[in-house]
Protein backbone atom coordinates (compact mmCIF):
# COMPACT_ATOMS: atom_id res chain seq x y z
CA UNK A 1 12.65 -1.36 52.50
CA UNK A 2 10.91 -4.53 52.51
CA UNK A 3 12.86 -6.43 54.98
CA UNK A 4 12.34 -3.00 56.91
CA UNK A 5 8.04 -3.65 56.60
CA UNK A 6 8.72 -7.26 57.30
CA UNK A 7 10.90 -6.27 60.18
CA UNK A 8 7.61 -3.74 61.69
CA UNK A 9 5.00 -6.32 60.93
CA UNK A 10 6.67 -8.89 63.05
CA UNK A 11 7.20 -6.61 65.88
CA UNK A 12 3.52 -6.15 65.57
CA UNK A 13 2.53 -9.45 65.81
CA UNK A 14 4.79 -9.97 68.79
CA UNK A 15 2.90 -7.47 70.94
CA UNK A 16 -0.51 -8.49 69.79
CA UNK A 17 0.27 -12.00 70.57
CA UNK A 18 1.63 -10.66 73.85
CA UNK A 19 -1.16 -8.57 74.47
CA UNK A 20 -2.98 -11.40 73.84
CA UNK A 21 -1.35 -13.43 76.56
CA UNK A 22 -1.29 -11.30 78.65
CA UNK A 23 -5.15 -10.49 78.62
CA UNK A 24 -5.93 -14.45 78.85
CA UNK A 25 -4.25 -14.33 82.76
CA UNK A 26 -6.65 -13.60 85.73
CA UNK A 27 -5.62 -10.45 87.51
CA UNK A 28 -3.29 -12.16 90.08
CA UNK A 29 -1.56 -14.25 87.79
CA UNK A 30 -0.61 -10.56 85.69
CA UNK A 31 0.31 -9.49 89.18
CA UNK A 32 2.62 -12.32 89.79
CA UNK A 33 3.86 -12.14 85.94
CA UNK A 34 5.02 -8.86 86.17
CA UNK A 35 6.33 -8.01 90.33
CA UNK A 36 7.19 -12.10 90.74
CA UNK A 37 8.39 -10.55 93.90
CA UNK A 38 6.04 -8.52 95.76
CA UNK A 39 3.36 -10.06 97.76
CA UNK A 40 -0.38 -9.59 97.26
CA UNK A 41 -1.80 -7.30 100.45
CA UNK A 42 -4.33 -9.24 101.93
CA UNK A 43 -6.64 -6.22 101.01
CA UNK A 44 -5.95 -6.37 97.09
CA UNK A 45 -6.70 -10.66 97.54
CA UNK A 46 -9.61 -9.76 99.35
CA UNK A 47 -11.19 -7.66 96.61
CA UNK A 48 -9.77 -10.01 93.57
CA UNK A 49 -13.11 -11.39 91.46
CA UNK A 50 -13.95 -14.80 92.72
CA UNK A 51 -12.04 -15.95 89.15
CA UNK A 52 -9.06 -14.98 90.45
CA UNK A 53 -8.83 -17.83 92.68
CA UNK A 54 -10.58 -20.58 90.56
CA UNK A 55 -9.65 -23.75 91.09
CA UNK A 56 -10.79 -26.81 89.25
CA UNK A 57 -13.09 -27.88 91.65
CA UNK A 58 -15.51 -24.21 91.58
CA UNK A 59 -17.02 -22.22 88.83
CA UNK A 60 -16.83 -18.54 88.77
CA UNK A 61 -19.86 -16.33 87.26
CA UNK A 62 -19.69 -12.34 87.92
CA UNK A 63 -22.14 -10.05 86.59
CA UNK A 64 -22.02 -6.37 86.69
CA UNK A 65 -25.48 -4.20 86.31
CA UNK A 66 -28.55 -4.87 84.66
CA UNK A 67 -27.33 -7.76 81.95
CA UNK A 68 -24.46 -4.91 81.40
CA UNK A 69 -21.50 -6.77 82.18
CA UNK A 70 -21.19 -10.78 82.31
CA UNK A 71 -17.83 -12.71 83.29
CA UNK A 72 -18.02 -16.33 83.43
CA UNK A 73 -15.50 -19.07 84.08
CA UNK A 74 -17.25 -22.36 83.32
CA UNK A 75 -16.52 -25.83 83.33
CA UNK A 76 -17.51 -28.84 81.28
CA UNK A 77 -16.71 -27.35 78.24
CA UNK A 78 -14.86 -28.78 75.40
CA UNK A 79 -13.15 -25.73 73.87
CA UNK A 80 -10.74 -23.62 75.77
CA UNK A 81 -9.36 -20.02 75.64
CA UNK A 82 -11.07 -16.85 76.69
CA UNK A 83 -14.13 -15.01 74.59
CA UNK A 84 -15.07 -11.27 74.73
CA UNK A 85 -18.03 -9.56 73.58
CA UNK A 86 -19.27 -6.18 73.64
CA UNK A 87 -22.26 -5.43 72.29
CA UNK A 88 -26.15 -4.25 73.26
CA UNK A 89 -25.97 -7.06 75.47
CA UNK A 90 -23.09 -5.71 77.38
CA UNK A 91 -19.27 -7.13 77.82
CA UNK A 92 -19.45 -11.17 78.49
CA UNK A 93 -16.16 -13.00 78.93
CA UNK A 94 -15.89 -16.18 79.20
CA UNK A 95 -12.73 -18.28 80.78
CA UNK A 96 -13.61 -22.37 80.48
CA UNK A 97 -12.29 -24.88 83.21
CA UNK A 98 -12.10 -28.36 83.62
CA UNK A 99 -14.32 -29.49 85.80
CA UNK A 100 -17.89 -29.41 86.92
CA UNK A 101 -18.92 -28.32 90.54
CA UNK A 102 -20.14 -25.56 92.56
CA UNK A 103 -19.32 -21.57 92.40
CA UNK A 104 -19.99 -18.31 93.52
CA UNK A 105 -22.15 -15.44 92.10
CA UNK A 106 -21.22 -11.35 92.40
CA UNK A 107 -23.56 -9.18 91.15
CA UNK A 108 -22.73 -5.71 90.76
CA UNK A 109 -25.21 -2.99 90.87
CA UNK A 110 -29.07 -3.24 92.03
CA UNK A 111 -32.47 -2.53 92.07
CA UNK A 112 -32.03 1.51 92.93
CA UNK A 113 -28.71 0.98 94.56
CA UNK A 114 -24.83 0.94 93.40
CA UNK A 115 -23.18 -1.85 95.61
CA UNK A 116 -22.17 -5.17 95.75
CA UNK A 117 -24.19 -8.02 96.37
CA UNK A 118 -22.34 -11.77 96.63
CA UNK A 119 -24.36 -14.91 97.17
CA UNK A 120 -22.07 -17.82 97.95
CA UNK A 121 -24.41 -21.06 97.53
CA UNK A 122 -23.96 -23.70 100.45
CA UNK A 123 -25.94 -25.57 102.17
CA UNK A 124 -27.73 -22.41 103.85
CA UNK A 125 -28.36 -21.39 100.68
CA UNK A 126 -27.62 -18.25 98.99
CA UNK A 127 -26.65 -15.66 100.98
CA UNK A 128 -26.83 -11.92 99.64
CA UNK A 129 -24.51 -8.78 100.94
CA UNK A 130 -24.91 -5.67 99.39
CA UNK A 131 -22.72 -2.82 99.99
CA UNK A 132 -23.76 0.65 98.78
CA UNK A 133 -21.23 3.14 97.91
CA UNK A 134 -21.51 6.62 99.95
CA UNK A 135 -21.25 10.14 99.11
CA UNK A 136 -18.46 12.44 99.44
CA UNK A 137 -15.09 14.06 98.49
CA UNK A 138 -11.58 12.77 98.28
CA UNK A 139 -9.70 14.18 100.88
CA UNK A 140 -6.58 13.05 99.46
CA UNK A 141 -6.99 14.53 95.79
CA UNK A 142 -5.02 17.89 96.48
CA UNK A 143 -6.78 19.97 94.75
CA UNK A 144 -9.86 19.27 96.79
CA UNK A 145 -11.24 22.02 98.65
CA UNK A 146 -13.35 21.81 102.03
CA UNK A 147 -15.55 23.99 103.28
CA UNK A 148 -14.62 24.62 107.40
CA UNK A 149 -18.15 22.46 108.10
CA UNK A 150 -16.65 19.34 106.10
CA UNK A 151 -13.42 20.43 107.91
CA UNK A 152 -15.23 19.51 110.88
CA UNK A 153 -17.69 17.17 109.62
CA UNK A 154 -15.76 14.47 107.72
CA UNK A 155 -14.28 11.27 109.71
CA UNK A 156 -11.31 11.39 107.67
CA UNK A 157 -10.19 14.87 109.11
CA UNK A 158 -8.82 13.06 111.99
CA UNK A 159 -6.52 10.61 109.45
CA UNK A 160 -4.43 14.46 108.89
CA UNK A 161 -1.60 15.46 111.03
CA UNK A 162 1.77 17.19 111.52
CA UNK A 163 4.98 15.60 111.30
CA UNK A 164 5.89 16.69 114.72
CA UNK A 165 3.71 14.77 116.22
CA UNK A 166 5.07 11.28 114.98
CA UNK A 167 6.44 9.99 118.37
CA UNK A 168 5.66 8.04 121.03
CA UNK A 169 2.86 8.91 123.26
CA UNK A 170 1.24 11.09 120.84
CA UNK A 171 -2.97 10.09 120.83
CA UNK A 172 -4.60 10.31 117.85
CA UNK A 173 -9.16 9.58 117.69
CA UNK A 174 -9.22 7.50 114.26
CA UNK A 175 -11.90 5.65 112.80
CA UNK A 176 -9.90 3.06 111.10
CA UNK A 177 -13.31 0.79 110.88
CA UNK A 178 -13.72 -3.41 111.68
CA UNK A 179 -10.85 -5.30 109.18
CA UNK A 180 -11.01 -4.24 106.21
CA UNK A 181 -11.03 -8.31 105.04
CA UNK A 182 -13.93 -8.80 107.32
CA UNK A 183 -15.68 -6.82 105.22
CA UNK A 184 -17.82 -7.52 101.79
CA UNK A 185 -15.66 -5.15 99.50
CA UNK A 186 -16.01 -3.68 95.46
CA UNK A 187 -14.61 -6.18 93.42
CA UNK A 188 -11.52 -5.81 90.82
CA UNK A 189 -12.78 -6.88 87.41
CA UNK A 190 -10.92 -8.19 84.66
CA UNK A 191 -9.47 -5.65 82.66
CA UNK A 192 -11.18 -6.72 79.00
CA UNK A 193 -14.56 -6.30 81.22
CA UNK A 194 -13.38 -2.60 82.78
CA UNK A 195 -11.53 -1.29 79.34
CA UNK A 196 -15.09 -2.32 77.78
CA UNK A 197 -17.37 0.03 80.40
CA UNK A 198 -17.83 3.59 79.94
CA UNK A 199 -15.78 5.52 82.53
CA UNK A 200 -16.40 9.07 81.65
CA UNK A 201 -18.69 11.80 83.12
CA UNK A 202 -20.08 12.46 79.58
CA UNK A 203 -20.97 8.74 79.75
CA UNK A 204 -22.95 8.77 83.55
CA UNK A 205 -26.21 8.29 82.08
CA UNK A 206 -25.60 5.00 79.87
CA UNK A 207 -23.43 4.42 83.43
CA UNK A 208 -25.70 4.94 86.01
CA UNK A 209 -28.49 2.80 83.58
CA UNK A 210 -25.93 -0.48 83.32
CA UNK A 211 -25.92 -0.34 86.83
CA UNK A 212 -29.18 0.10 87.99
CA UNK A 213 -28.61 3.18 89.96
CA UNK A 214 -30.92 6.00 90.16
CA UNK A 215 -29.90 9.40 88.94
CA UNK A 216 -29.93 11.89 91.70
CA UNK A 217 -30.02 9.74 94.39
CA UNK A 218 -27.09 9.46 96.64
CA UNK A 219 -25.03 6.36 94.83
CA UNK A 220 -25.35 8.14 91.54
CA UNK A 221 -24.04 11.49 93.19
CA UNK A 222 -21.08 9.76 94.54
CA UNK A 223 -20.18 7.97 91.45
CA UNK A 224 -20.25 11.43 89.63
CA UNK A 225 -17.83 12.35 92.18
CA UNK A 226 -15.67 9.69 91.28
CA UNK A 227 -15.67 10.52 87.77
CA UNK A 228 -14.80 14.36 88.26
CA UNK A 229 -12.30 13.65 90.25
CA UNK A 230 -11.17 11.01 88.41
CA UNK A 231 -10.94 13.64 84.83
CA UNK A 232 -9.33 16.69 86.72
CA UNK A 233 -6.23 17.62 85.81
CA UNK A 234 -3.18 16.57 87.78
CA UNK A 235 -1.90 19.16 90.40
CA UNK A 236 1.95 20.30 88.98
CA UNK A 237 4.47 17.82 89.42
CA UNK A 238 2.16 15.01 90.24
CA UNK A 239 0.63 11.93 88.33
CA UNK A 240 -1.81 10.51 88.55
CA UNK A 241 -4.59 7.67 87.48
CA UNK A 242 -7.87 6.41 88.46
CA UNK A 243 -6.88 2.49 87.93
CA UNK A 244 -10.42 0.59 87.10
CA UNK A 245 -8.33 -2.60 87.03
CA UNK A 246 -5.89 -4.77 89.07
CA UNK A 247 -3.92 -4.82 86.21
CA UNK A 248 -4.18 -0.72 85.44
CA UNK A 249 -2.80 -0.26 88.79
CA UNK A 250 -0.11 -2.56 88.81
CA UNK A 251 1.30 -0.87 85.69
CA UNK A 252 0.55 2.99 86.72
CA UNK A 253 3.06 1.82 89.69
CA UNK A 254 5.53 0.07 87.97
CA UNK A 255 5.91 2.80 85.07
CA UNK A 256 6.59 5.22 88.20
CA UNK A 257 8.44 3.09 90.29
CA UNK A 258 10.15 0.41 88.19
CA UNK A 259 9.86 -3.77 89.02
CA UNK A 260 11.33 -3.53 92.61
CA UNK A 261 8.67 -2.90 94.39
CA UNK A 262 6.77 -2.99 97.80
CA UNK A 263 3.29 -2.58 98.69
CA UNK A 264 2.03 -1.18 101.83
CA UNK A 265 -1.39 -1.19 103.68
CA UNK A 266 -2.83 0.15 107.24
CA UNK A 267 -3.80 -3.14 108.73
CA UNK A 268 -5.75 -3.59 112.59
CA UNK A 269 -4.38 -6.63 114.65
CA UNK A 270 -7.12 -6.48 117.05
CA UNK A 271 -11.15 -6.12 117.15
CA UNK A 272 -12.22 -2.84 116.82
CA UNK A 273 -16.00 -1.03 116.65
CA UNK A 274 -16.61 1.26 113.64
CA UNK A 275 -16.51 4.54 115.20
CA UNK A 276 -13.65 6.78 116.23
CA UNK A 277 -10.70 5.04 118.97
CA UNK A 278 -8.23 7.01 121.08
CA UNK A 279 -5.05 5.49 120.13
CA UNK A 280 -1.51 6.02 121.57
CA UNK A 281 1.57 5.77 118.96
CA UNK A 282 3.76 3.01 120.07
CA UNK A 283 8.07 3.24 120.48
CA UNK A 284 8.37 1.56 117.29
CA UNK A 285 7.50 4.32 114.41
CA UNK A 286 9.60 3.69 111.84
CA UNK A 287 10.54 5.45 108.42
CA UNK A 288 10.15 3.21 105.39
CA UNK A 289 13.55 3.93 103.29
CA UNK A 290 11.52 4.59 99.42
CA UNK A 291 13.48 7.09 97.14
CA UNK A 292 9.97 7.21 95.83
CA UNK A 293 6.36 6.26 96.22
CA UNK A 294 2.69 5.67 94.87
CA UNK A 295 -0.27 6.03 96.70
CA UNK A 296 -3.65 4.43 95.76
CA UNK A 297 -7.37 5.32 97.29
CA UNK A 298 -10.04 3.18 97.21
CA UNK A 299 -13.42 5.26 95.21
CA UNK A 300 -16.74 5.34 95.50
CA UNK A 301 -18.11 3.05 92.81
CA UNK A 302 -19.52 -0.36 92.36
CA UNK A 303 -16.60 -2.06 91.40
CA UNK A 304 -13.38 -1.45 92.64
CA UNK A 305 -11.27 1.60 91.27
CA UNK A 306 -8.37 3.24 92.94
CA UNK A 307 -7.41 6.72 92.55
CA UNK A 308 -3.58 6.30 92.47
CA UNK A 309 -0.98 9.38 92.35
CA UNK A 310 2.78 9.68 92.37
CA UNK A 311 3.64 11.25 95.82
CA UNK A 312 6.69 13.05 95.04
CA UNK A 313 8.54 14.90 98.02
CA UNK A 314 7.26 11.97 100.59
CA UNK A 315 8.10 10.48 103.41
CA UNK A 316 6.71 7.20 104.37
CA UNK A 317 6.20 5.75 108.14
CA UNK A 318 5.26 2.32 109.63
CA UNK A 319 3.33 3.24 112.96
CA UNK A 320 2.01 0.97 115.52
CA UNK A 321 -1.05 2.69 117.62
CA UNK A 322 -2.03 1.12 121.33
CA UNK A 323 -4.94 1.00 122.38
CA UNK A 324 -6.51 1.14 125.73
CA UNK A 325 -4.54 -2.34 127.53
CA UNK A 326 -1.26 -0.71 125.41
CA UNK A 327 -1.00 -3.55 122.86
CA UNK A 328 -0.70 -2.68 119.44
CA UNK A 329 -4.38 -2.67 117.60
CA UNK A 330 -3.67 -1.03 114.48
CA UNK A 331 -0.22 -1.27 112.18
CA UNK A 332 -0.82 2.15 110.98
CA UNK A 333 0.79 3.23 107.42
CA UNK A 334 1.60 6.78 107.65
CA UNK A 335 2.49 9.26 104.29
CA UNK A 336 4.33 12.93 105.20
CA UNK A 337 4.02 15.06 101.84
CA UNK A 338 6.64 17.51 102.26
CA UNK A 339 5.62 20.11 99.33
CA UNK A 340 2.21 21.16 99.54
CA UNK A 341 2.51 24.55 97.54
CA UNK A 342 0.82 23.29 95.04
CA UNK A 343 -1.89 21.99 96.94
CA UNK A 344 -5.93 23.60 96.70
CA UNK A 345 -5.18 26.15 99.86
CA UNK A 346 -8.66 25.72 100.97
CA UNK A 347 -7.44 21.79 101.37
CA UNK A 348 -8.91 20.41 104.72
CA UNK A 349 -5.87 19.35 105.93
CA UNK A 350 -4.90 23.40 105.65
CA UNK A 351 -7.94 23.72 107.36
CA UNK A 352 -7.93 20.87 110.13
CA UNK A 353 -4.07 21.84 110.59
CA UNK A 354 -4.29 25.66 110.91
CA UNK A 355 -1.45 26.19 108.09
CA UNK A 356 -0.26 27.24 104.83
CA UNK A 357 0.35 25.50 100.97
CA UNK A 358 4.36 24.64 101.41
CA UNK A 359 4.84 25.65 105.01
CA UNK A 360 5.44 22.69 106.78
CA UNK A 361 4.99 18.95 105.84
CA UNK A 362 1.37 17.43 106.01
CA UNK A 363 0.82 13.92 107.20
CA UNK A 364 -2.20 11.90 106.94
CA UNK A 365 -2.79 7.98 107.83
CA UNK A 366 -3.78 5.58 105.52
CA UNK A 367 -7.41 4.13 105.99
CA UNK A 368 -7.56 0.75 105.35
CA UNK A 369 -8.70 0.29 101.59
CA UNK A 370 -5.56 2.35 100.70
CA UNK A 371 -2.71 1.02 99.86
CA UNK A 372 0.97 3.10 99.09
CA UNK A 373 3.47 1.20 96.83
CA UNK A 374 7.16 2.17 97.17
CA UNK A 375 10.00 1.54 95.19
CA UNK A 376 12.56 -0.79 97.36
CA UNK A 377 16.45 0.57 97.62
């Protein structure tokens, strides 16, 4: 019995101390600790906090809300190691490096506003670029239902198609946006700062206070969204999880998927103007072999959190779209969900579509701030 206890107790301390580890590394370097294999999208790099990337020359500061949220990687100093604390004062963690030098400053949340501002310091000075979060639904939660003016209404209608028309020469209007890493974007935080935040719609007030944002205007509405979504119950045979980290994400998809893995996103190869394009598919649509498949969509909220779900029954497609001079502008990443019986009916796809729950298959591109991991043969 006691070499049993003995036996438990150091199993214990083997996962704490791994836990431990584990929770010292930056969000990349748990990326590339666990799928060693599988590139970081350009998009995921693009939205890593600046820490992420520290190198001994730059110091990293990031600070989330009102004095809510503090993460600092900081140089000069003689003890090493990584500190957390939650408290009145917020969640401040702290990751010393070796050197002294300049850095970069993200600031999430503002005065009356959820975004993102980032001031870079140079010799221009600081320069600040906020990015508000916007209002609406997630078309690609399946339980959501439209009404036939959002059927209309909503840009994203035209990302939803049939199968059928997957082939060459078929035109599809899509706002796929400017690149995606043009673009200021919400920022992944560390996962001791996002496991320490309130993420619950029971919590929105203490939420929308941390981050500055005004209840009832059009940032807090959206981030309620978020949240609702975020708590309703899976549809049946799905899973799903609203990932709040780099790290949640990367295990959500390798519980479903396993280690062998490959991660997909919609990218544009040329200039394009934020509204919607005519685009022609190209000859080379191709079918992605993945016995199975995750998809993740980006969320309205001031950091970055990804509403990822299991697509069971799925087929995935590579598709280049041509635009006007018939070069390839956008390398489109296409998902076919061939059950939809358990999908809301009054879905806007149903609606944009003119068909049934389970009739036929439903496609839908993937704009470019989602990504679709897929396990590899």
């Amino acid at each position: 019995m006691e070499r049993l206890l003995l036996l438990i107790a150091s199993s214990l301390l083997m996962l704490q101390l791994v836990a431990v580890g584990n929770a010292a590394l930056t969000s990349e370097e748990y990326w590339h600790r666990v799928i060693p294999d599988t590139p970081i999208p350009a998009l995921i790099r693009h939205s890593l906090y600046p820490s992420s990337t520290l190198s001994e020359e730059k110091a990293t500061d990031v600070s989330v809300g009102k004095g809510g949220v503090h993460v600092g990687a900081t140089q000069g100093k003689p003890s090493g190691g990584t500190s957390v604390d939650v408290g009145k004062g917020g969640v401040h963690v702290a990751a010393p490096s070796k050197q002294g030098g300049g850095g970069t400053t993200v600031n999430v949340g503002g005065k009356g506003q959820a975004g993102v501002g980032v001031n870079v310091p140079g010799k221009q000075g600081k320069k600040p670029v906020v990015v508000t979060v916007k209002p609406g639904k997630n078309p690609f939660a399946y339980n959501y239902a439209a009404t036939e003016d959002q059927a209309h209404d909503d840009p994203n209608t035209a990302l939803f198609f049939s199968e059928k028309d997957l082939k060459a020469g078929k035109h599809f209007t899509v706002d796929f946006g400017i690149k995606v890493t043009q673009e200021p974007m919400p920022t992944f935080l560390p996962r001791l700062v996002a496991d320490a935040l309130p993420f619950s719609s029971s919590k929105l007030t203490n939420i929308l206070n941390r981050f500055s944002v005004t209840p009832g205007s059009v940032e807090a509405e959206a981030m309620k969204q978020t949240l609702a979504e975020c708590e309703e119950p899976a549809i049946t045979g799905e899973a799903k999880h609203c990932a709040t980290s780099l790290e949640s994400m990367v295990d959500f998809a390798t519980m479903r998927l396993g280690k062998e893995v490959r991660v997909m996103a919609t990218t544009i190869t040329a200039p394009v103007n934020r509204q919607p394009k005519k685009y022609t598919v190209g000859s080379g649509v191709h079918q992605v072999v993945a016995p199975k498949s995750v998809a993740c969509h980006a969320q309205n909220y001031p950091y970055a959190v990804f509403f990822c779900h299991e697509a069971t029954a799925a087929r995935v497609y590579r598709v280049p779209l041509l635009g006007g001079a018939g070069s390839t502008e956008v390398d489109a990443v296409a998902v076919c969900h061939l059950d939809t019986s358990a999908w809301n009916p009054d879905h806007v796809a149903f609606k944009v579509l003119k068909v049934k729950p389970g009739s036929e298959p439903v496609c839908h591109f993937l704009p470019q701030d989602h990504l679709v991991w897929i396990s590899t043969p």
